[in-house]
PDB file of N, CA and C in Angstrom:
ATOM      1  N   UNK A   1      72.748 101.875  84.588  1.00  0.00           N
ATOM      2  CA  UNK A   1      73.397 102.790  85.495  1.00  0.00           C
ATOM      3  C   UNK A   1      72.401 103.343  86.505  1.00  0.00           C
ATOM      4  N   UNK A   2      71.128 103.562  85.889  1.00  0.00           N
ATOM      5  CA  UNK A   2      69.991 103.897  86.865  1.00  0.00           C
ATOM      6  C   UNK A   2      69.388 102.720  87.671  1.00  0.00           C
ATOM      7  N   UNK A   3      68.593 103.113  88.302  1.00  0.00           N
ATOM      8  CA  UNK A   3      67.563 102.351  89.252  1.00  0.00           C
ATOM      9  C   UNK A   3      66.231 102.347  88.526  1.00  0.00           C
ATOM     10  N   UNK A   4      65.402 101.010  89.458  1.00  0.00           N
ATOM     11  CA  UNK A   4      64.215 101.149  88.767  1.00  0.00           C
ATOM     12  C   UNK A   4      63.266 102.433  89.577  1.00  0.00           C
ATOM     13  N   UNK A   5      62.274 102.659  88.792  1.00  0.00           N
ATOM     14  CA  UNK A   5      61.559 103.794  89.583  1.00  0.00           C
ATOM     15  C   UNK A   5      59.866 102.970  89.871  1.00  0.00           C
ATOM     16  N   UNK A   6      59.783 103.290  91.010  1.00  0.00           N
ATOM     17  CA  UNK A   6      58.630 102.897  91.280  1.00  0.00           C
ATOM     18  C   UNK A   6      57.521 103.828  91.619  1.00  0.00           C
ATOM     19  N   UNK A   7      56.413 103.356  91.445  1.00  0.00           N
ATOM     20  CA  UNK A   7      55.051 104.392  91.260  1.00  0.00           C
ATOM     21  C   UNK A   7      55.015 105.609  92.068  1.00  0.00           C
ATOM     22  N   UNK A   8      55.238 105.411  93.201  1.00  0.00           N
ATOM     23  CA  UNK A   8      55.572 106.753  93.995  1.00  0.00           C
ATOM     24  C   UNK A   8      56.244 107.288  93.973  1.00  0.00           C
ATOM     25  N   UNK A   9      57.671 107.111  92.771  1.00  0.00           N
ATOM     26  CA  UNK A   9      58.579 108.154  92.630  1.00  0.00           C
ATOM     27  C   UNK A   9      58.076 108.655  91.219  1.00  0.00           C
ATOM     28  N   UNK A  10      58.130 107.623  90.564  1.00  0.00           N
ATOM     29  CA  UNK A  10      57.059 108.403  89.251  1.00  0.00           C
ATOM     30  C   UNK A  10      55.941 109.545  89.412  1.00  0.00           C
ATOM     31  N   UNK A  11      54.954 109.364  90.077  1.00  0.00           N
ATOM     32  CA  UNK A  11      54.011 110.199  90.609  1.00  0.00           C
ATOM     33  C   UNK A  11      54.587 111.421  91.498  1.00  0.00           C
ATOM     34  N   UNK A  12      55.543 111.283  91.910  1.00  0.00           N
ATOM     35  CA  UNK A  12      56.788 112.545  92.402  1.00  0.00           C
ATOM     36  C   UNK A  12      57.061 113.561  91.523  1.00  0.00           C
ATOM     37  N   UNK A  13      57.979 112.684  90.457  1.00  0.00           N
ATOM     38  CA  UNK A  13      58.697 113.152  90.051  1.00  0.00           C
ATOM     39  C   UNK A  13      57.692 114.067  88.542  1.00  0.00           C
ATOM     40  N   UNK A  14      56.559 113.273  88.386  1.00  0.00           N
ATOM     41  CA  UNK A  14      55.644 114.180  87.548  1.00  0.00           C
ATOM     42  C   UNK A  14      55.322 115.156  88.252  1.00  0.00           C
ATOM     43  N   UNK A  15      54.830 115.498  89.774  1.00  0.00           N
ATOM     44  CA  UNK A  15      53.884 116.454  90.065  1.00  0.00           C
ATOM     45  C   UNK A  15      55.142 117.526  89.964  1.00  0.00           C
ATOM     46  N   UNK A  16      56.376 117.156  90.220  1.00  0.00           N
ATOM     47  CA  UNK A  16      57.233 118.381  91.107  1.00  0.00           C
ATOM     48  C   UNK A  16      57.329 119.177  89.023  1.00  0.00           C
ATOM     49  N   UNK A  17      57.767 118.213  88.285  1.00  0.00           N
ATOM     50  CA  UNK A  17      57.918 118.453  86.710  1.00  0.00           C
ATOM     51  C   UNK A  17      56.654 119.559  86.604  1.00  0.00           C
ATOM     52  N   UNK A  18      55.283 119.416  86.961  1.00  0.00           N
ATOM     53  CA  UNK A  18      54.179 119.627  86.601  1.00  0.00           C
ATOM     54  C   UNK A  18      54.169 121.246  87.411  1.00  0.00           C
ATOM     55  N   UNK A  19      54.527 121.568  88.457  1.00  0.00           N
ATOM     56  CA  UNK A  19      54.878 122.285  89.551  1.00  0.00           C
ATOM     57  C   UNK A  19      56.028 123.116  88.900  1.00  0.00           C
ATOM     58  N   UNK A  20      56.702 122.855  87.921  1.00  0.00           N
ATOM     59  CA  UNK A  20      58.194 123.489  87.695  1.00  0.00           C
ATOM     60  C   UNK A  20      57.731 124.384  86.013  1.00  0.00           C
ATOM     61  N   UNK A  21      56.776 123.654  85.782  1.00  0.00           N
ATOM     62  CA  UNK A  21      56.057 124.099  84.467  1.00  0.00           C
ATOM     63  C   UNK A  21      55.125 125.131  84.558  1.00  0.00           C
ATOM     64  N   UNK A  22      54.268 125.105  85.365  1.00  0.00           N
ATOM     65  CA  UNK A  22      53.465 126.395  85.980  1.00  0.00           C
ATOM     66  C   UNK A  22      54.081 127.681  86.533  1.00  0.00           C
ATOM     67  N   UNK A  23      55.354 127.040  87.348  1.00  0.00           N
ATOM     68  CA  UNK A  23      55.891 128.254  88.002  1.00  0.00           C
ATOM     69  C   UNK A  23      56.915 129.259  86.385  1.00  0.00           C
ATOM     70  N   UNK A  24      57.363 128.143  85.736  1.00  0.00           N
ATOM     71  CA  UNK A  24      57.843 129.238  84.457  1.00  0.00           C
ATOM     72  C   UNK A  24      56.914 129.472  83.705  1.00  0.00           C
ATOM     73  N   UNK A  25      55.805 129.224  83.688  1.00  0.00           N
ATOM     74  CA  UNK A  25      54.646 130.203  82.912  1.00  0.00           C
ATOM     75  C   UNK A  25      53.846 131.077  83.411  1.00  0.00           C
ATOM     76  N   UNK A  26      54.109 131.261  85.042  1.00  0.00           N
ATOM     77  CA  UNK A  26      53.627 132.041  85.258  1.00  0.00           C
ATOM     78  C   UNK A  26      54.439 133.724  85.227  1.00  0.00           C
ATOM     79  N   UNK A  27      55.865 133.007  85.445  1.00  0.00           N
ATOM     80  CA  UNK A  27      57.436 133.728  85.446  1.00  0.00           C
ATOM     81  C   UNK A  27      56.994 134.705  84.264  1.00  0.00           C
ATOM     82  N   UNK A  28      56.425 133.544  83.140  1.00  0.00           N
ATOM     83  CA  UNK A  28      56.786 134.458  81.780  1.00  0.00           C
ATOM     84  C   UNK A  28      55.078 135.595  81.699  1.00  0.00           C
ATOM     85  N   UNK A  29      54.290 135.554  82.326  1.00  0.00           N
ATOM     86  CA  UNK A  29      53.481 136.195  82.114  1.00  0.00           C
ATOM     87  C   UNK A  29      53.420 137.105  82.854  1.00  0.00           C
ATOM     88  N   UNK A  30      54.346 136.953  84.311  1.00  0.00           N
ATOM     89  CA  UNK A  30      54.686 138.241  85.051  1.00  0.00           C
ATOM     90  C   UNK A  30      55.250 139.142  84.546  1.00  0.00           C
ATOM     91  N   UNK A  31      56.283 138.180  83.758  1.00  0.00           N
ATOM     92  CA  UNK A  31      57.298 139.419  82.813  1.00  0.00           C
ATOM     93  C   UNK A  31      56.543 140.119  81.783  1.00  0.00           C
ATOM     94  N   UNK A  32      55.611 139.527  81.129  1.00  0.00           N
ATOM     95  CA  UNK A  32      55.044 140.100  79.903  1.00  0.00           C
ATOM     96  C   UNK A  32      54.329 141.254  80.620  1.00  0.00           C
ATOM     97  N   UNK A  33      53.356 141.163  81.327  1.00  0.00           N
ATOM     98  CA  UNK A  33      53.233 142.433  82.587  1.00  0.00           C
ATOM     99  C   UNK A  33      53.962 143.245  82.753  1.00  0.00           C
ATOM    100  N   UNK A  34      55.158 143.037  83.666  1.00  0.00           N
ATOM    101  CA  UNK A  34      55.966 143.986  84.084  1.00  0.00           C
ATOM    102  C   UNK A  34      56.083 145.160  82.587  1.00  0.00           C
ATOM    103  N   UNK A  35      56.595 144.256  81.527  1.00  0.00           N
ATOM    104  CA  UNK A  35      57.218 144.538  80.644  1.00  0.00           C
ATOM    105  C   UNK A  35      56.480 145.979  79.878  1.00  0.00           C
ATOM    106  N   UNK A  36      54.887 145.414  80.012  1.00  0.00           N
ATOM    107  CA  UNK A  36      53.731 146.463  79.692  1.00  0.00           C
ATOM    108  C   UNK A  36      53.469 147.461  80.055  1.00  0.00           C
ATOM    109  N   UNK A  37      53.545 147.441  81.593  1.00  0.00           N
ATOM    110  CA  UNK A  37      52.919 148.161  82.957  1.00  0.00           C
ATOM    111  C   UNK A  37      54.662 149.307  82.708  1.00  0.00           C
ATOM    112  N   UNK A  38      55.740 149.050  82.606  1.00  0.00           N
ATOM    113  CA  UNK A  38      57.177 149.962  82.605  1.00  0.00           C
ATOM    114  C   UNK A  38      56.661 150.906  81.383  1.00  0.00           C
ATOM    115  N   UNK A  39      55.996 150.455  80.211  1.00  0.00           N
ATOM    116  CA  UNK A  39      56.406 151.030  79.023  1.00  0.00           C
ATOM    117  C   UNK A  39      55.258 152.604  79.374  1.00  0.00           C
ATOM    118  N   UNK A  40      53.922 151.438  79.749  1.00  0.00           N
ATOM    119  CA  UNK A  40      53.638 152.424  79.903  1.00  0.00           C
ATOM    120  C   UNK A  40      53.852 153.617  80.990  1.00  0.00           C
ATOM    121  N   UNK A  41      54.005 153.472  82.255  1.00  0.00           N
ATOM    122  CA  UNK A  41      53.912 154.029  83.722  1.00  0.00           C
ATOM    123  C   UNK A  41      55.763 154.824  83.353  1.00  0.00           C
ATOM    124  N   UNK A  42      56.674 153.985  83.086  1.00  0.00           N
ATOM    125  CA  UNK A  42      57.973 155.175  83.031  1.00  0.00           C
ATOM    126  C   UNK A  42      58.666 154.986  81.677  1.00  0.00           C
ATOM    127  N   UNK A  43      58.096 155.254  80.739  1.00  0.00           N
ATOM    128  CA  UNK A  43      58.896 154.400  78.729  1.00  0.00           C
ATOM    129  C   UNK A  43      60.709 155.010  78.736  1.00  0.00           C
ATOM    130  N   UNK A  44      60.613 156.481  79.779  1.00  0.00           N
ATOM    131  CA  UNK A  44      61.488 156.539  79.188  1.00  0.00           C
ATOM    132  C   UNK A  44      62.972 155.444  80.491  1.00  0.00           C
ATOM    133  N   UNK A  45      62.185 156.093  81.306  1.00  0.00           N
ATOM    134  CA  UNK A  45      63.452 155.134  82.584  1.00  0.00           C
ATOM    135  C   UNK A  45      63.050 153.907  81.782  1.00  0.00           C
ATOM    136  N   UNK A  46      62.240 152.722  81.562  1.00  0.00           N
ATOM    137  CA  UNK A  46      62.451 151.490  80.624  1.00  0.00           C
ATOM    138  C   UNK A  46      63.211 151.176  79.462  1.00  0.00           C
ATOM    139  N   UNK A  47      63.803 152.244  78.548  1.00  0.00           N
ATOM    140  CA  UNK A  47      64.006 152.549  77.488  1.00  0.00           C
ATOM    141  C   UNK A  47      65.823 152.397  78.005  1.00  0.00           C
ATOM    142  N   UNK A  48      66.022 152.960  78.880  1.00  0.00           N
ATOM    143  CA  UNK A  48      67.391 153.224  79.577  1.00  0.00           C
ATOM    144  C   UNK A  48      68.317 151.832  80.278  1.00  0.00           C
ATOM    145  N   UNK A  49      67.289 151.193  81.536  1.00  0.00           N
ATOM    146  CA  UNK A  49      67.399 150.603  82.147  1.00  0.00           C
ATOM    147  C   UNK A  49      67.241 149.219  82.312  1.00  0.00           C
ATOM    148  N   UNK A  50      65.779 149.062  81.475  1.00  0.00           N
ATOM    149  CA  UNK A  50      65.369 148.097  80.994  1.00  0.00           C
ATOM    150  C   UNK A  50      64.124 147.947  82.336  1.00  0.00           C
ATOM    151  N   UNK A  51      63.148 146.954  82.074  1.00  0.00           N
ATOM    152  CA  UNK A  51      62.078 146.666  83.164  1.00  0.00           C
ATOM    153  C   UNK A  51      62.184 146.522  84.207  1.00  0.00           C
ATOM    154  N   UNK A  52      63.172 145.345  84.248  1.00  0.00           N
ATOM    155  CA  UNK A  52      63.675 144.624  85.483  1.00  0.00           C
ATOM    156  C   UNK A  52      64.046 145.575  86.887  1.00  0.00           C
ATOM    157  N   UNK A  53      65.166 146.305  85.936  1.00  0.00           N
ATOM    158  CA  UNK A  53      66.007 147.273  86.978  1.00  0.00           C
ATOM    159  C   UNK A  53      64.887 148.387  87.441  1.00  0.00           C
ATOM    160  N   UNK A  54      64.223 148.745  86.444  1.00  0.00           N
ATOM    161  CA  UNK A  54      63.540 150.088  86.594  1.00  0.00           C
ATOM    162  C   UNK A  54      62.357 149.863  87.617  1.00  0.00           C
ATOM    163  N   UNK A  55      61.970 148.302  87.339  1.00  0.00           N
ATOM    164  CA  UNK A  55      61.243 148.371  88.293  1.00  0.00           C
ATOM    165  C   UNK A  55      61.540 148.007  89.955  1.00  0.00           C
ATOM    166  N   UNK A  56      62.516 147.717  89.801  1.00  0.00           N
ATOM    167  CA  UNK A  56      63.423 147.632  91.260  1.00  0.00           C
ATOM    168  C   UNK A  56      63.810 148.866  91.885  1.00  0.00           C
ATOM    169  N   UNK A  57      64.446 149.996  90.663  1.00  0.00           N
ATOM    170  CA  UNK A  57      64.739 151.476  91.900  1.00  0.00           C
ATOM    171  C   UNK A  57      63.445 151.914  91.550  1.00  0.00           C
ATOM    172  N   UNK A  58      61.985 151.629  91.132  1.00  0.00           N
ATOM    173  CA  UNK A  58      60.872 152.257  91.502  1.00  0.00           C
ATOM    174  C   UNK A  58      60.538 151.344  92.933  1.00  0.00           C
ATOM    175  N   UNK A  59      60.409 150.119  92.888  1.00  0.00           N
ATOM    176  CA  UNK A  59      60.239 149.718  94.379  1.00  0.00           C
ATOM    177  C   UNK A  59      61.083 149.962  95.493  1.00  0.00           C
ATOM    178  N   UNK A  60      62.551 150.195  95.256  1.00  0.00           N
ATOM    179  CA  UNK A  60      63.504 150.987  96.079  1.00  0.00           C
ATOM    180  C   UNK A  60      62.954 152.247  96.753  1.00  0.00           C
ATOM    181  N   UNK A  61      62.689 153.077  95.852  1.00  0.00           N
ATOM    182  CA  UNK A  61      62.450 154.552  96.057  1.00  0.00           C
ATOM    183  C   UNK A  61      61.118 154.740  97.156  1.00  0.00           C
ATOM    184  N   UNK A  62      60.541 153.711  96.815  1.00  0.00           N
ATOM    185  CA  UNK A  62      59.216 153.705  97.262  1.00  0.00           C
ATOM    186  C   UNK A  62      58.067 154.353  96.231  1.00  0.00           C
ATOM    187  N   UNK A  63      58.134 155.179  95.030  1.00  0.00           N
ATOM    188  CA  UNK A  63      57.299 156.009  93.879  1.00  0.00           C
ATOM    189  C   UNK A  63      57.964 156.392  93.091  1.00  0.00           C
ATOM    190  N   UNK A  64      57.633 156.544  91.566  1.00  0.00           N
ATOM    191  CA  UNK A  64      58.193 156.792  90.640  1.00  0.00           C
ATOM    192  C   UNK A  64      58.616 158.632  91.289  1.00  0.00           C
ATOM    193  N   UNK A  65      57.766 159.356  91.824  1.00  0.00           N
ATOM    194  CA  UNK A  65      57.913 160.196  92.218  1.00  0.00           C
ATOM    195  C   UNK A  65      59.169 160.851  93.216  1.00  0.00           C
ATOM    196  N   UNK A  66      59.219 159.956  94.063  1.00  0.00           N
ATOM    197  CA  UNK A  66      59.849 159.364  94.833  1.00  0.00           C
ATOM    198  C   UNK A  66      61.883 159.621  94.050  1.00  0.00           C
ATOM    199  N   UNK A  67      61.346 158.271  92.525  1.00  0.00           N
ATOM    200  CA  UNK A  67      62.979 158.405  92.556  1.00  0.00           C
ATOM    201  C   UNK A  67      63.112 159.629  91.565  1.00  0.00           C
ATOM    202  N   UNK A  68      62.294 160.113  90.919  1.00  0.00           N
ATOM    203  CA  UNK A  68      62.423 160.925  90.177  1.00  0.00           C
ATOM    204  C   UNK A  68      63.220 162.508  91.145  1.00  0.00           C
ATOM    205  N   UNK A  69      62.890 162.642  92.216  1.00  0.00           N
ATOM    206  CA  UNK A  69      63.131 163.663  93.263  1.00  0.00           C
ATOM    207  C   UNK A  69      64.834 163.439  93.436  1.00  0.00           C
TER     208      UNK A  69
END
């Protein structure tokens, strides 16, 4: 049903694979960060909101200070 693949799609299709593997490990070590940097800097808005969000209306606000006001 497929085609044959030839060396330059092979060599493609590894780098972009190779490229798709880095970018989710780097994904997951941003998160492990984020995840650290919330607990400590706002535990309790993290506790509520979760990282993700919390750290979005802290970049919204422009400072934790900021949204806390």
């Amino acid at each position: 049903m497929g085609i044959e693949l030839n060396d330059l799609d092979v060599f493609n299709i590894r780098n972009f694979t190779l490229k798709i593997k880095r970018l989710i490990s780097l994904r997951q070590r941003l998160l492990e960060y984020l995840t650290k940097r919330m607990y400590t800097i706002a535990p309790n808005l993290t506790s509520i909101v979760g990282e993700l969000v919390g750290a979005k209306l802290i970049s919204h606000a422009g400072s934790l200070t900021n949204l806390s006001k």
